[in-house]
Protein backbone atom coordinates (compact mmCIF):
# COMPACT_ATOMS: atom_id res chain seq x y z
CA UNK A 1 189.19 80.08 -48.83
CA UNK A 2 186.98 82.63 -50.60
CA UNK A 3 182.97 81.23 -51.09
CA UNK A 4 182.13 81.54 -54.86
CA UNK A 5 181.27 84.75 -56.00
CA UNK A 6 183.34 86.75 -52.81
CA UNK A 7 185.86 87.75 -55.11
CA UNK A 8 187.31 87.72 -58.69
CA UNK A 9 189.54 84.14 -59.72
CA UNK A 10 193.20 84.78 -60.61
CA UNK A 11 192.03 83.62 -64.01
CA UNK A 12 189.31 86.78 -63.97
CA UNK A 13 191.95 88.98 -63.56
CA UNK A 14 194.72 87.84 -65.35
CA UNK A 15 191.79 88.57 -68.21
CA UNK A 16 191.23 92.31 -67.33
CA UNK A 17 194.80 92.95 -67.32
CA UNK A 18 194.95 91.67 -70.52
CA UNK A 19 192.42 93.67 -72.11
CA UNK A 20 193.17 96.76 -70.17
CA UNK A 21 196.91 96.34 -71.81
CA UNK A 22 195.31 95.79 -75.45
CA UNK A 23 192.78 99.01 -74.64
CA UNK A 24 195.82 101.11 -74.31
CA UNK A 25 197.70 100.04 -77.10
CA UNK A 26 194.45 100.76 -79.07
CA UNK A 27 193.77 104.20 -77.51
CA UNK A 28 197.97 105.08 -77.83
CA UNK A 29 197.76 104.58 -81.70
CA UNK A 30 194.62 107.40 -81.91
CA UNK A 31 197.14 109.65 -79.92
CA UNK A 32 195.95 108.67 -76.16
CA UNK A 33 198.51 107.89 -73.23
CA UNK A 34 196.98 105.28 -70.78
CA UNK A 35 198.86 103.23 -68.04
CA UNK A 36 197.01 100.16 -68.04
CA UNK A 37 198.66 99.19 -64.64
CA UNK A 38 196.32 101.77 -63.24
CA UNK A 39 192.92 102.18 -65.46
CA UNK A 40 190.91 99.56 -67.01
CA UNK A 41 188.89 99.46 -70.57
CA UNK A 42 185.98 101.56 -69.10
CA UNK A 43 187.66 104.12 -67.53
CA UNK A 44 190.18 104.67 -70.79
CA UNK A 45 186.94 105.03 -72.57
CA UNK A 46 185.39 107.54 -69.88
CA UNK A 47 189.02 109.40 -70.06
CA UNK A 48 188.90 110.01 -73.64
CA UNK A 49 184.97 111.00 -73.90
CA UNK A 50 186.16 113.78 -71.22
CA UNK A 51 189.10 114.89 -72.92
CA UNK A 52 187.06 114.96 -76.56
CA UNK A 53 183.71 116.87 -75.03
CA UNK A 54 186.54 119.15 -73.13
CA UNK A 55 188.41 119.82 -76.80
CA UNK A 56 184.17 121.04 -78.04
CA UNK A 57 183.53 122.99 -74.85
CA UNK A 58 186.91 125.36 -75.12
CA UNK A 59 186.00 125.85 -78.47
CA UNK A 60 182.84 127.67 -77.28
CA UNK A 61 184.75 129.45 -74.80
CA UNK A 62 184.53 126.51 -71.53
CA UNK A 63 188.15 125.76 -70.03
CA UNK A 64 187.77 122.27 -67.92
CA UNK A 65 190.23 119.08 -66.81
CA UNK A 66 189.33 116.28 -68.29
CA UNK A 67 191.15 114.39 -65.61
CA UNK A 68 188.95 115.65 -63.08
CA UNK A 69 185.54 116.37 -64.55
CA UNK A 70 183.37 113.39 -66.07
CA UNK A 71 180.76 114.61 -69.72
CA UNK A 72 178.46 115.00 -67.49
CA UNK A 73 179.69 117.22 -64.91
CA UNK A 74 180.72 119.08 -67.65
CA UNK A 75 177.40 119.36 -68.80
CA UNK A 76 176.05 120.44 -66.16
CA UNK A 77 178.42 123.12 -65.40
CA UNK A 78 178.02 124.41 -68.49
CA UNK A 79 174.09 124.63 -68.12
CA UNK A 80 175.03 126.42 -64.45
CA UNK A 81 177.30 128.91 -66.02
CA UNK A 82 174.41 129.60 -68.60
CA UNK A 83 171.66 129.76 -66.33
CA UNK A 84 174.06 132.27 -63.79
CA UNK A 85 174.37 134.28 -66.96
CA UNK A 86 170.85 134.80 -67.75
CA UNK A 87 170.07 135.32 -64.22
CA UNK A 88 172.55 138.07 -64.18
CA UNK A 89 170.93 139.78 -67.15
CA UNK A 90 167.91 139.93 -65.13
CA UNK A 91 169.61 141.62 -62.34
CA UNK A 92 170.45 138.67 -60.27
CA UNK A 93 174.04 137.76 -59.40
CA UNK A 94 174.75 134.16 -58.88
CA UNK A 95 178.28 131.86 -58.55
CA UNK A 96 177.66 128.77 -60.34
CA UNK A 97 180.66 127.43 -58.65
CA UNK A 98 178.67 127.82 -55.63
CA UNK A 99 174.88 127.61 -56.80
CA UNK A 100 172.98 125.32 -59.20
CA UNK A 101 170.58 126.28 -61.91
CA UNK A 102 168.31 124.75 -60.25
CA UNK A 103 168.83 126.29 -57.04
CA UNK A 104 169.21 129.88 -58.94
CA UNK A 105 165.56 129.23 -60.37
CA UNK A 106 164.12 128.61 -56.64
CA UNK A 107 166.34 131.59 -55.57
CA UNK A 108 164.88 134.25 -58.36
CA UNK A 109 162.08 132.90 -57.84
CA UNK A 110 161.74 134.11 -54.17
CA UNK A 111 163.79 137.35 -54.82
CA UNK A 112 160.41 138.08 -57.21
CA UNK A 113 158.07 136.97 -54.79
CA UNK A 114 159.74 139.19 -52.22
CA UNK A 115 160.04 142.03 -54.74
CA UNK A 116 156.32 141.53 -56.08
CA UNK A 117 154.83 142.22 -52.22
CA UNK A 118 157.54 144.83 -51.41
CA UNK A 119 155.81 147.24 -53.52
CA UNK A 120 152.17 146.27 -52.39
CA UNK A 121 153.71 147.07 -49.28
CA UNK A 122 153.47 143.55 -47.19
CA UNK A 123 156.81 141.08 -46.72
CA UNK A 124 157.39 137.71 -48.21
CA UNK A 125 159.11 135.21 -46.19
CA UNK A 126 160.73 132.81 -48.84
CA UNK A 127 161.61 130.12 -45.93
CA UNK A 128 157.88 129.82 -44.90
CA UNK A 129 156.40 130.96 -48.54
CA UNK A 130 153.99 133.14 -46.50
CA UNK A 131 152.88 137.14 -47.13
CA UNK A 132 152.90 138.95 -43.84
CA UNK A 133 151.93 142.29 -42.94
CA UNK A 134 155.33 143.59 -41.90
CA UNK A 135 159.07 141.78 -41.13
CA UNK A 136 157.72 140.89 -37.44
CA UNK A 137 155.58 138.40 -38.98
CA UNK A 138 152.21 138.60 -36.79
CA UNK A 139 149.87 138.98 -39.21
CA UNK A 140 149.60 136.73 -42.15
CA UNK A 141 148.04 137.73 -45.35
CA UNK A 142 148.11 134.72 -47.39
CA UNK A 143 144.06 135.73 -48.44
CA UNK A 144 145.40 138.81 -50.03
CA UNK A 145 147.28 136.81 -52.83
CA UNK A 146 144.00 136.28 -54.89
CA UNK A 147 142.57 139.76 -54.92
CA UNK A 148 146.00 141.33 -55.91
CA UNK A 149 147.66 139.21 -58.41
CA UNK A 150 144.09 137.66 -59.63
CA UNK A 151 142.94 138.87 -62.69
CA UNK A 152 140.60 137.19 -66.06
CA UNK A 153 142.16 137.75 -69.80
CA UNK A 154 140.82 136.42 -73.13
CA UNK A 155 143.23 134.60 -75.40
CA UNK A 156 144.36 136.80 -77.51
CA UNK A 157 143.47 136.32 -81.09
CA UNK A 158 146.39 136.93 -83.88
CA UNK A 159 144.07 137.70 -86.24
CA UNK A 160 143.62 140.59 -85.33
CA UNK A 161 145.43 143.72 -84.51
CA UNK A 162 143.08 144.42 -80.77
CA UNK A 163 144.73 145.45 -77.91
CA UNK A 164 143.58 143.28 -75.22
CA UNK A 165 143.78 144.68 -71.16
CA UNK A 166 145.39 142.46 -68.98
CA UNK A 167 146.96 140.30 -72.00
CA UNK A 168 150.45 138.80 -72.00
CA UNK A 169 153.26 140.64 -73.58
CA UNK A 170 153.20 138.03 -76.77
CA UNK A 171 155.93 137.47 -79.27
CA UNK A 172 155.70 139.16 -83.00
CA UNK A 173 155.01 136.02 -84.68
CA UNK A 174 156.60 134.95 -87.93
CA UNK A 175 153.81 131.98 -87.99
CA UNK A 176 150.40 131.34 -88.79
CA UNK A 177 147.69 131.02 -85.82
CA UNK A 178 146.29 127.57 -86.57
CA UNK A 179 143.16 125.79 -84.72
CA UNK A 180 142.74 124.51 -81.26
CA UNK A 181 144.22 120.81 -81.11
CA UNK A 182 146.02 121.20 -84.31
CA UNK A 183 148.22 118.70 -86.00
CA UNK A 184 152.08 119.54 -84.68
CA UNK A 185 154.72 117.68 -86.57
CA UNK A 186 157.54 118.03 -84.89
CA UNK A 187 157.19 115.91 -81.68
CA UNK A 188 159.97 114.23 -79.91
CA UNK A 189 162.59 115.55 -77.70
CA UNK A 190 165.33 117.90 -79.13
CA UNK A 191 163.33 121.32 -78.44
CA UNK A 192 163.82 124.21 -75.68
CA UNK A 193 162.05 127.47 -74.23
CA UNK A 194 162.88 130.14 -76.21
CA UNK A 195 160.02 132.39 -74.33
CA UNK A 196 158.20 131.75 -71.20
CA UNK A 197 155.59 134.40 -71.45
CA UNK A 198 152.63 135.49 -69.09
CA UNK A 199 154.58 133.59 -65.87
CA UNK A 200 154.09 130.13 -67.60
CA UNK A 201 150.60 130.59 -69.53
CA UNK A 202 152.41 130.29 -72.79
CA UNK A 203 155.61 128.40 -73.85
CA UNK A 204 157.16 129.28 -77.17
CA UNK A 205 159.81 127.28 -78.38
CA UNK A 206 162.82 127.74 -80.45
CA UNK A 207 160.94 126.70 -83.48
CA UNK A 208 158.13 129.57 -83.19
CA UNK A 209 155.75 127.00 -82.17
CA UNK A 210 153.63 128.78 -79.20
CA UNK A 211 151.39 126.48 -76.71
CA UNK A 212 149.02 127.32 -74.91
CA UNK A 213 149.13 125.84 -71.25
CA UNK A 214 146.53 123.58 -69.22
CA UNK A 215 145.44 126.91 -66.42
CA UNK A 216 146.04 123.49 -63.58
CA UNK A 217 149.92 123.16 -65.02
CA UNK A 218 150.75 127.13 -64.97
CA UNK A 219 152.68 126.71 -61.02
CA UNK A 220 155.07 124.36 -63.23
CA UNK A 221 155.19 125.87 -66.75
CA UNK A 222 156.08 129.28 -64.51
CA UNK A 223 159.88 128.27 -63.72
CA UNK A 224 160.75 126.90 -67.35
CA UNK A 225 162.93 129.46 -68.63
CA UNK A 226 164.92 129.99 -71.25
CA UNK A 227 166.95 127.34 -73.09
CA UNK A 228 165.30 124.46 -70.97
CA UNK A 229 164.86 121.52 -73.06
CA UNK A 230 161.32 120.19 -73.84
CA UNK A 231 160.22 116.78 -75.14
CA UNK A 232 156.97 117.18 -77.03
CA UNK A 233 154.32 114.08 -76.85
CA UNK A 234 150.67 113.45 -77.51
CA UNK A 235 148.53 113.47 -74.70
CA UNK A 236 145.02 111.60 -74.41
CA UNK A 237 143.56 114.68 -72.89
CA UNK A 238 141.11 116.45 -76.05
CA UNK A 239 141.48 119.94 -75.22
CA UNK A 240 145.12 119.77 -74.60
CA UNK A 241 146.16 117.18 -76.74
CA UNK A 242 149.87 117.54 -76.09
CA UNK A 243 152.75 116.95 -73.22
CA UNK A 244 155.37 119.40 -73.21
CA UNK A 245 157.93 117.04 -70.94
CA UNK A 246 160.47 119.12 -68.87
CA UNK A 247 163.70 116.78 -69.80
CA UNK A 248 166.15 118.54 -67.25
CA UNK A 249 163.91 117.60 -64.18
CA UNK A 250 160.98 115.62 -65.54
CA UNK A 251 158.06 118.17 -65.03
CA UNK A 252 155.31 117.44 -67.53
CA UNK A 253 152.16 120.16 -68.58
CA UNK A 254 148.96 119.85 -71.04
CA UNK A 255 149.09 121.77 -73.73
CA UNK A 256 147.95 122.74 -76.97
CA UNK A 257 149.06 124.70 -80.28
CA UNK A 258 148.14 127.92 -81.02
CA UNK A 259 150.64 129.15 -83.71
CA UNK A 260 153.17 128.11 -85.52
């Protein structure tokens, strides 16, 4: 005899049977063929989200099975597929069948470290993160980091036309420069990266909006790239008085509004 709770009563499933049967009548008169003998209520209803966000994604040009793939792998692969085509603008080639976009990101990312001390003339081992002075790996140079890539800038100010040495290669703006900490009305998720400029000292998003990032959050802001989505949020912090919020992997950085 089963103890209570070890496994469903005859009554229990006489019940799901039922309602799997009255699911796929349902789903049969919107056009859907489901053998309730085989599926119940929730996997109908994951079946038919599939085959519906499979219908929108071949009409942008995305062929998958809805009998295989779940939304959310679909997702996902989409994202891949996206990220291995900006990669490959940039000179990288990567199989998203193979590779993630996250794992491309990490991957370009060493590829640039590697190219970066190539021309100084020293070699970047991506497995240990480390600068050497040649391949054989003797001599580390981990000190030289600072004195070659370290450099000071002044904010650049929009407005006026001065060339500034050293500055970031900034986007023609189509927006007003406003104050530091200014009022920005558009917070809540729904935004992405449209520019990642200066290796993560600025963000601009896809609504012009361009933020100005904490100096301590650059090593995170540097890997957002383009068409990541962004959550906007206050932050309690005076000088940076907002969170841009990484949704795809949770990364958060202080920041504040410059233009808009």
């Amino acid at each position: 005899m089963l103890a209570l709770g070890c496994g469903p009563s005859s009554e229990h499933c006489t019940n799901v049977q039922k309602r799997a049967i009255q699911c796929a009548e349902n789903w049969k008169r919107q056009g859907y063929n489901f053998d309730p003998n085989s599926m119940t209520c929730c996997q109908m209803f994951d079946r038919v989200q599939a085959i519906r966000r499979a219908v929108c994604w071949e009409e942008k040009g995305y062929i998958f099975d809805p009998n295989s793939m779940s939304v959310e792998e679909m997702d996902k692969k989409v994202k891949d597929i996206d990220r291995a085509r900006y990669w490959k603008d940039k000179g990288y080639d990567f199989d998203p069948n193979l590779v993630t976009a996250q794992e491309m990101d990490k991957r370009a990312k060493e590829l640039d470290e590697a190219k970066h001390w190539e021309k100084l003339g020293y070699y970047y081992d991506p497995n240990s993160q480390k600068v050497f002075l040649s391949k054989d790996k003797r001599t580390e140079l981990s000190s030289l980091a600072g004195i070659h890539t370290g450099s000071t800038y002044t904010i650049p100010n929009f407005r006026t036309s001065t060339t500034y040495q050293n500055a970031p290669n900034l986007p023609r703006m189509r927006t007003n420069p406003v104050s530091n900490g200014s009022f920005y009305p558009n917070t809540g998720g729904g935004h992405w990266v449209s520019r990642n400029i200066d290796s993560g000292r600025f963000i601009q998003l896809e609504d012009d909006s361009l933020w100005q990032v904490e100096p301590l959050d650059h090593t995170t802001s540097w890997l957002w790239l383009y068409l990541t989505d962004v959550s906007v949020t206050e932050s309690q912090d005076v000088f940076y008085p907002y969170l841009l919020v990484n949704t795809e992997d949770g990364e958060v950085v202080k920041a504040k509004l410059i233009a808009r």
